[in-house]
N, C-alpha and C. Protein backbone atom coordinates (compact mmCIF):
# COMPACT_ATOMS: atom_id res chain seq x y z
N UNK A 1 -5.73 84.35 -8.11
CA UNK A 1 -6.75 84.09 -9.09
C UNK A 1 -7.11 82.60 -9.06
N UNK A 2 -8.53 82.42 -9.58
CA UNK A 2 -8.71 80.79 -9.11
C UNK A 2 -9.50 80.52 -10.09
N UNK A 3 -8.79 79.39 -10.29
CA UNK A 3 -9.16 78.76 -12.07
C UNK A 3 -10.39 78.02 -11.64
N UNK A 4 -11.68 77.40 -12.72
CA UNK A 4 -12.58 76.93 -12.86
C UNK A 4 -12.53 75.41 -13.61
N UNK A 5 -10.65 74.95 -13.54
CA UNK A 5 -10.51 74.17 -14.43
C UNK A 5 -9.79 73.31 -13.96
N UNK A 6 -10.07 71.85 -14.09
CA UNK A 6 -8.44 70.99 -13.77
C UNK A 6 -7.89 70.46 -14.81
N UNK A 7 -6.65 70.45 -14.89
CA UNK A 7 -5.60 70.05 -15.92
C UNK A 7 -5.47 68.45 -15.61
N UNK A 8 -5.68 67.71 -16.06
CA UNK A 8 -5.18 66.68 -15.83
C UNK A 8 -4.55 65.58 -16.99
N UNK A 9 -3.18 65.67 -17.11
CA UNK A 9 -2.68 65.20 -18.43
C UNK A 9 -3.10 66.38 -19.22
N UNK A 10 -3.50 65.97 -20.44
CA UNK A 10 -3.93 66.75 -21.93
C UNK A 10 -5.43 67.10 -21.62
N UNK A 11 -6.19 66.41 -20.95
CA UNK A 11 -7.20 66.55 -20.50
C UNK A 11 -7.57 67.86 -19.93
N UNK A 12 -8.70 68.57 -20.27
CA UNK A 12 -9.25 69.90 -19.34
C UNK A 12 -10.60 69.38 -19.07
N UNK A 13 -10.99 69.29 -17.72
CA UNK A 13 -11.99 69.66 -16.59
C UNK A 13 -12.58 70.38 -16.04
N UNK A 14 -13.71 71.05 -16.44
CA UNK A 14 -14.38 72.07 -15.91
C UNK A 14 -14.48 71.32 -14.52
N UNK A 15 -14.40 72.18 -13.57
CA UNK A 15 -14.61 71.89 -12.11
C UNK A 15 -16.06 71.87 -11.53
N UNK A 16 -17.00 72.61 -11.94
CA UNK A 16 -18.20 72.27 -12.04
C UNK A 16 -18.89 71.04 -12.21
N UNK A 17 -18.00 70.00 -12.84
CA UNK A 17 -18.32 68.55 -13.58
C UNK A 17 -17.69 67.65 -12.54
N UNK A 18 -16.86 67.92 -11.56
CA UNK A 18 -16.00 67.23 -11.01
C UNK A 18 -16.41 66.13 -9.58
N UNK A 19 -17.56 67.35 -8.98
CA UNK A 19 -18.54 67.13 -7.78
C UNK A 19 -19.53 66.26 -8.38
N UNK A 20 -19.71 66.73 -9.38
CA UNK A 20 -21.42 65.60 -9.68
C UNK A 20 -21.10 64.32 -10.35
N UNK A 21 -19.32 63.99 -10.55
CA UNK A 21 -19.49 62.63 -11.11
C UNK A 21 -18.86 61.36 -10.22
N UNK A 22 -18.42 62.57 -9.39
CA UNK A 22 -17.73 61.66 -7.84
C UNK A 22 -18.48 61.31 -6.58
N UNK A 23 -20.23 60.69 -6.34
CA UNK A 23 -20.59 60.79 -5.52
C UNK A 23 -20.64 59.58 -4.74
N UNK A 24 -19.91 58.41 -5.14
CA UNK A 24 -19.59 57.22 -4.55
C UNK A 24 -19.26 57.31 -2.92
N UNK A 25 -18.12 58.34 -2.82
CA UNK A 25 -17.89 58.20 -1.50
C UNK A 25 -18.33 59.19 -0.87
N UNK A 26 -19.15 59.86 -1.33
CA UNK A 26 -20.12 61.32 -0.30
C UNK A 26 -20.65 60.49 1.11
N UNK A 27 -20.18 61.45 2.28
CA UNK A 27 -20.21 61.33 3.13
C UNK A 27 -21.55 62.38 3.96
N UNK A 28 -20.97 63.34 3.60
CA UNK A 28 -22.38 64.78 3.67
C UNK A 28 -22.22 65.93 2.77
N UNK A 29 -23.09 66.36 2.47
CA UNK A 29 -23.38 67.62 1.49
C UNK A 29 -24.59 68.15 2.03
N UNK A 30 -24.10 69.66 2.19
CA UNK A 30 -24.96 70.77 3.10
C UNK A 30 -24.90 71.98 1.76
N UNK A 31 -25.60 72.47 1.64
CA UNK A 31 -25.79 73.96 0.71
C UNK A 31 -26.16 75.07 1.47
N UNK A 32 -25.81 76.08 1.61
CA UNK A 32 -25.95 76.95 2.06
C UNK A 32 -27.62 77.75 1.81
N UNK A 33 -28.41 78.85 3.02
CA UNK A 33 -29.66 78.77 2.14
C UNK A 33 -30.33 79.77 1.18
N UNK A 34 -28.65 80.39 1.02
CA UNK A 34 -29.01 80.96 -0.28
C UNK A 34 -28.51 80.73 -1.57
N UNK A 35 -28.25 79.29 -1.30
CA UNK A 35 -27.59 78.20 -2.87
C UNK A 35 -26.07 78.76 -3.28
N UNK A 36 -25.40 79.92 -2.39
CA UNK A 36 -24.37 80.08 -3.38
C UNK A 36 -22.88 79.42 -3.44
N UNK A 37 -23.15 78.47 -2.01
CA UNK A 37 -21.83 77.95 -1.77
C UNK A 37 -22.77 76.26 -1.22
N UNK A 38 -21.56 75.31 -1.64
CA UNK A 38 -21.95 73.77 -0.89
C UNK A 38 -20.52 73.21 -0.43
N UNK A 39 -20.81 72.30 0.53
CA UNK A 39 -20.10 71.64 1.83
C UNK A 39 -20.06 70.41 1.08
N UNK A 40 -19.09 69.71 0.53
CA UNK A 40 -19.07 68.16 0.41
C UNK A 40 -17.46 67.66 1.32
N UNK A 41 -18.43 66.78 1.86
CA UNK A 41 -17.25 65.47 2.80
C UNK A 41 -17.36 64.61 2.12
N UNK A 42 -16.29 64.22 1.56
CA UNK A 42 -15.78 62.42 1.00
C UNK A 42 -14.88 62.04 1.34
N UNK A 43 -15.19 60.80 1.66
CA UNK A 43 -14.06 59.16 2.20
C UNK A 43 -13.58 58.80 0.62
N UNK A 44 -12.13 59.03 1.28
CA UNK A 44 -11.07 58.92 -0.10
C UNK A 44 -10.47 57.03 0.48
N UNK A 45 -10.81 55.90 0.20
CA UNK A 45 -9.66 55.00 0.44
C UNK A 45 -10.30 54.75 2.32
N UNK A 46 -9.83 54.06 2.42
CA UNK A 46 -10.22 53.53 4.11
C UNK A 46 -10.21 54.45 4.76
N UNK A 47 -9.74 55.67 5.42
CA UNK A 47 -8.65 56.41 6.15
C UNK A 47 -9.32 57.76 6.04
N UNK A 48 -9.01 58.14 4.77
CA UNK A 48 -8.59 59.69 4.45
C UNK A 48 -10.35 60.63 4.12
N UNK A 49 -10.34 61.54 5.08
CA UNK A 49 -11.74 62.58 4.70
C UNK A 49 -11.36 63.37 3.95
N UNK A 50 -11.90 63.93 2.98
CA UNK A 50 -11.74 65.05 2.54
C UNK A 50 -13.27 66.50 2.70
N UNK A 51 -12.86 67.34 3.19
CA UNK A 51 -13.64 68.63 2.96
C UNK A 51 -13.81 69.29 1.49
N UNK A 52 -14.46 69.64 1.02
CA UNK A 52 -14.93 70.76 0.18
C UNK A 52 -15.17 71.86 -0.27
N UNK A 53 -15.43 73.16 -0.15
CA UNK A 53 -16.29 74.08 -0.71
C UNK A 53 -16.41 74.27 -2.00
N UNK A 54 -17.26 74.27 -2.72
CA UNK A 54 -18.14 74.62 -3.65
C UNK A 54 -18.37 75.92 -3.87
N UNK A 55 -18.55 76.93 -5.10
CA UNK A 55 -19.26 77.98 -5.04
C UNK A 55 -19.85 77.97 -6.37
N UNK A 56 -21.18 78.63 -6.28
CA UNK A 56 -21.96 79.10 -7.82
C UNK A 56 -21.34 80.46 -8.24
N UNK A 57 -21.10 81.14 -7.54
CA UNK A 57 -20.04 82.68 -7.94
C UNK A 57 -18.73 82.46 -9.14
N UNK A 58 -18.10 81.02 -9.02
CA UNK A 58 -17.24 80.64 -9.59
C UNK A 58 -17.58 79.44 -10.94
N UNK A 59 -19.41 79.38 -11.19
CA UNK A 59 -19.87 78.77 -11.67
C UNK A 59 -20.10 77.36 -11.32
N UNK A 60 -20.06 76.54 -10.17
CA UNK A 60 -19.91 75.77 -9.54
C UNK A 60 -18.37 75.20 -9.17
N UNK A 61 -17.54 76.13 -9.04
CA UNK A 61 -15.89 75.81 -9.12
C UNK A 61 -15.53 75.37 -7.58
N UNK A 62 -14.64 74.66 -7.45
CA UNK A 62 -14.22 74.61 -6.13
C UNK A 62 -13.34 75.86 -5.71
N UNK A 63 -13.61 76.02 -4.46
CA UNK A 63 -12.97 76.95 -3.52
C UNK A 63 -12.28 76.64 -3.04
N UNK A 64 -12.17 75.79 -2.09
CA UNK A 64 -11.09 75.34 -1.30
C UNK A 64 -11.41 73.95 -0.82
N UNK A 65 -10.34 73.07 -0.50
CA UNK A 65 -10.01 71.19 0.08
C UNK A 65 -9.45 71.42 0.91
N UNK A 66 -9.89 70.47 1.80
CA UNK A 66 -8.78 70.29 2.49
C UNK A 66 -9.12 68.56 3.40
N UNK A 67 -7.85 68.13 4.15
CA UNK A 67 -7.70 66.90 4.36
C UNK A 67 -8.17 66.91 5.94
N UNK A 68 -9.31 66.26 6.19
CA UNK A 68 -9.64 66.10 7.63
C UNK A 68 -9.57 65.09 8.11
N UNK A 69 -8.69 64.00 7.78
CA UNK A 69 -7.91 62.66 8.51
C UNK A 69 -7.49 63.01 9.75
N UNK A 70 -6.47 63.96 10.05
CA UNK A 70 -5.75 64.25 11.08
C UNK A 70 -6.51 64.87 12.56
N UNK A 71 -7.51 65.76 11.81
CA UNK A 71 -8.28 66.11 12.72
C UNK A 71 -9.72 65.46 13.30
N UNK A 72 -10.38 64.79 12.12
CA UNK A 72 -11.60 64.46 12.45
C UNK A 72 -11.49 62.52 11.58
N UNK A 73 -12.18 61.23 12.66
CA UNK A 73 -12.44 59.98 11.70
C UNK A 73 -13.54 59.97 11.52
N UNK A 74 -14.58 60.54 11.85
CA UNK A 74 -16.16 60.58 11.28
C UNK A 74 -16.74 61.67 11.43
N UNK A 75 -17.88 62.11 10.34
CA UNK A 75 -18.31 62.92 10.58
C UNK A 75 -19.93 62.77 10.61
N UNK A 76 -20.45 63.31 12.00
CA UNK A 76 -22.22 63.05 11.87
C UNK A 76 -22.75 64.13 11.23
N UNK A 77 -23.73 63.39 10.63
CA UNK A 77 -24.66 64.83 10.32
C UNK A 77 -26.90 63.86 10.59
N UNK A 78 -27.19 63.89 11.51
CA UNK A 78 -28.32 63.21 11.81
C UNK A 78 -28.87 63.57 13.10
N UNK A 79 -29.65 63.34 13.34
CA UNK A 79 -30.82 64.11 14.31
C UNK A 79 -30.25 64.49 15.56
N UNK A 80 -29.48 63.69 16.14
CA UNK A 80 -28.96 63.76 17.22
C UNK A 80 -27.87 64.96 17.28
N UNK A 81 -26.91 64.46 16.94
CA UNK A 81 -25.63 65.57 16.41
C UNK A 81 -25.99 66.72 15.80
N UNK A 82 -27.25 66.74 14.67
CA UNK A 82 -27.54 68.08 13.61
C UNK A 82 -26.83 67.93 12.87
N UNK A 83 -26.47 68.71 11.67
CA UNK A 83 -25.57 68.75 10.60
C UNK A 83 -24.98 69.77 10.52
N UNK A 84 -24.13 70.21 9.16
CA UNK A 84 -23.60 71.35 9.28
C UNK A 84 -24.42 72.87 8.90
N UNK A 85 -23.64 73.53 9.98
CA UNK A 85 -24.13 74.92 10.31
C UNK A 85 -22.87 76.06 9.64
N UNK A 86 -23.74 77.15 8.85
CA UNK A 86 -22.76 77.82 8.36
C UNK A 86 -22.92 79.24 8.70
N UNK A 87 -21.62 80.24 8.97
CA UNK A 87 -22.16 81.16 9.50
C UNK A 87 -22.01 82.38 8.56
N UNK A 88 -23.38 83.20 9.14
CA UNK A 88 -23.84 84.21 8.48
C UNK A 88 -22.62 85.13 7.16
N UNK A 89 -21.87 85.01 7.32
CA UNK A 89 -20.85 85.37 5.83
C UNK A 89 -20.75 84.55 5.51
N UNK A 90 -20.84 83.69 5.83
CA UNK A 90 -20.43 82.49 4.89
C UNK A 90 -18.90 81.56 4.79
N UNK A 91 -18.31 82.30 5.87
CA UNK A 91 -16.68 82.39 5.92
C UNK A 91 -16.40 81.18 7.02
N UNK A 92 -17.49 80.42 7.48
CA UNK A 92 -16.75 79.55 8.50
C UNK A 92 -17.91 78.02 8.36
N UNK A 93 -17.58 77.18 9.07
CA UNK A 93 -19.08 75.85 9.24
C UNK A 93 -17.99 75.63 10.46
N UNK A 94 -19.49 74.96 10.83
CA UNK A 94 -19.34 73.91 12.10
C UNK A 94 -20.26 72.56 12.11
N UNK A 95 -19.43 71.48 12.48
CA UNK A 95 -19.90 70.59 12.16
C UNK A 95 -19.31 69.40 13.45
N UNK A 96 -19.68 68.56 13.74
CA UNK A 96 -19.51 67.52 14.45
C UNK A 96 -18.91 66.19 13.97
N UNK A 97 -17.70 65.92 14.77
CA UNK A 97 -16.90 64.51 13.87
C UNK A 97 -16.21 64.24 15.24
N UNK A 98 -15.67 62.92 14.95
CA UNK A 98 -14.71 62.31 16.02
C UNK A 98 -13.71 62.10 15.98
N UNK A 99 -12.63 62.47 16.88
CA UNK A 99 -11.50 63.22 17.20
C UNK A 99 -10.63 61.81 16.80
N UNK A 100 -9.46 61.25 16.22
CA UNK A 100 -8.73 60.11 16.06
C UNK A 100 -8.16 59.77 17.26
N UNK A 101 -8.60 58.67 17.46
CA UNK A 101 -7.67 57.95 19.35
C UNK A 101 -6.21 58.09 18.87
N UNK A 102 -5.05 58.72 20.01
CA UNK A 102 -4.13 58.72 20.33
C UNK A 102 -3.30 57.61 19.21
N UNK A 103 -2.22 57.75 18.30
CA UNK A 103 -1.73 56.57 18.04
C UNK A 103 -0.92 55.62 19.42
N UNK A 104 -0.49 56.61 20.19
CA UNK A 104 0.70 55.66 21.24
C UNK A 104 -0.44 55.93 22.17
N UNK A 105 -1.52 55.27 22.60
CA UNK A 105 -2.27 55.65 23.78
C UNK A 105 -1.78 54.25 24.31
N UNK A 106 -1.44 54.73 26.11
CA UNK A 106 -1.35 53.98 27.03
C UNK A 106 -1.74 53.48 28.33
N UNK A 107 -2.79 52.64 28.42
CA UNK A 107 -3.56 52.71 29.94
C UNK A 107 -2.25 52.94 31.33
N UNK A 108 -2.28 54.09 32.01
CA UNK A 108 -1.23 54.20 33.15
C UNK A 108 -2.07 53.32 34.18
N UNK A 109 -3.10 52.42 34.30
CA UNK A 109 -3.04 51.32 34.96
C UNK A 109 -3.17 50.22 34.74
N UNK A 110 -2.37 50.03 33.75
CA UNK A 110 -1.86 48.62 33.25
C UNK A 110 0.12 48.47 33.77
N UNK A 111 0.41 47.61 34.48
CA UNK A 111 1.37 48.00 34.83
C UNK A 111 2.27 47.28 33.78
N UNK A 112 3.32 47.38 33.36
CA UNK A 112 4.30 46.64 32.83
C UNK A 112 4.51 45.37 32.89
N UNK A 113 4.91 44.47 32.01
CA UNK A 113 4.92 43.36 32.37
C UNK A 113 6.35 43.15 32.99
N UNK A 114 6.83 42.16 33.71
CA UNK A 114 7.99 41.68 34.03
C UNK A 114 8.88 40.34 33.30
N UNK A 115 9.73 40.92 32.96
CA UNK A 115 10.79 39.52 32.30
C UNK A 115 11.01 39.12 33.40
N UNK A 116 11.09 37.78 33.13
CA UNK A 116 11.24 36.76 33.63
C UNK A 116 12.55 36.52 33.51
N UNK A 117 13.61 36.73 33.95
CA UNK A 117 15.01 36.21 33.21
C UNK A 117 15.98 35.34 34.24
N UNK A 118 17.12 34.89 33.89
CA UNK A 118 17.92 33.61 34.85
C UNK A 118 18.57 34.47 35.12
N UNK A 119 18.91 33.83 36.99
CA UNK A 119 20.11 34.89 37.42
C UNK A 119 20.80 33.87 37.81
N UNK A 120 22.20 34.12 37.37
CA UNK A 120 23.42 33.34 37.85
C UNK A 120 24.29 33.47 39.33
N UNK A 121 23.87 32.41 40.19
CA UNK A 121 24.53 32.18 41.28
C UNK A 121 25.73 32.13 41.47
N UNK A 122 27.09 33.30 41.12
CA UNK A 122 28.41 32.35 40.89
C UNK A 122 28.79 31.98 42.24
């Protein structure tokens, strides 16, 4: 079952209210074209993407988050690239972003450096 509400402290949050007061870090927002579901990407902090879904079925409630740091560091949505595409149920998107460079990436033609060290003649 999926609540329409966030708890936060003593505080209650309709979730409906939650998308329209956070649009500082909107990145892209796509609606589907029969209005009943929306796509929001936001940059949380330097680093971190977050995904979205939205639905009007749930009164504008969220559906589901999730964290696309690991997988994706940008995401296009502009002439070149296109934006996001959603498919006919409604059950999937596709969208275009760039993959995070390797943390340990290593050029294999860069050769090692050499120490330099003293060798003792006994």
């Amino acid at each position: 079952m999926t609540s329409s509400y966030l708890l936060q402290g003593a505080q209650v949050i309709p979730l409906n209210q939650v998308a329209a007061d956070d649009n500082k870090d909107l990145l892209l927002e796509s609606v589907t074209e029969c209005a009943t579901k929306k796509l929001i990407v936001r940059k949380e902090g330097e680093k971190d993407l977050w995904l979205e879904v939205w639905s009007n079925q749930l009164n504008g409630g969220l559906v589901q988050s999730c964290k696309l740091s690991a997988e994706c560091t940008k995401v296009y949505a502009d002439a070149v690239f296109g934006t996001v595409t959603w498919s006919r149920d409604l059950s999937k998107i596709a969208f275009v972003g760039e993959v995070p460079a390797p943390a340990s990436y290593k050029n294999p033609w860069d050769l090692p450096e050499k120490k330099e060290g003293k060798t003792s003649d006994e």
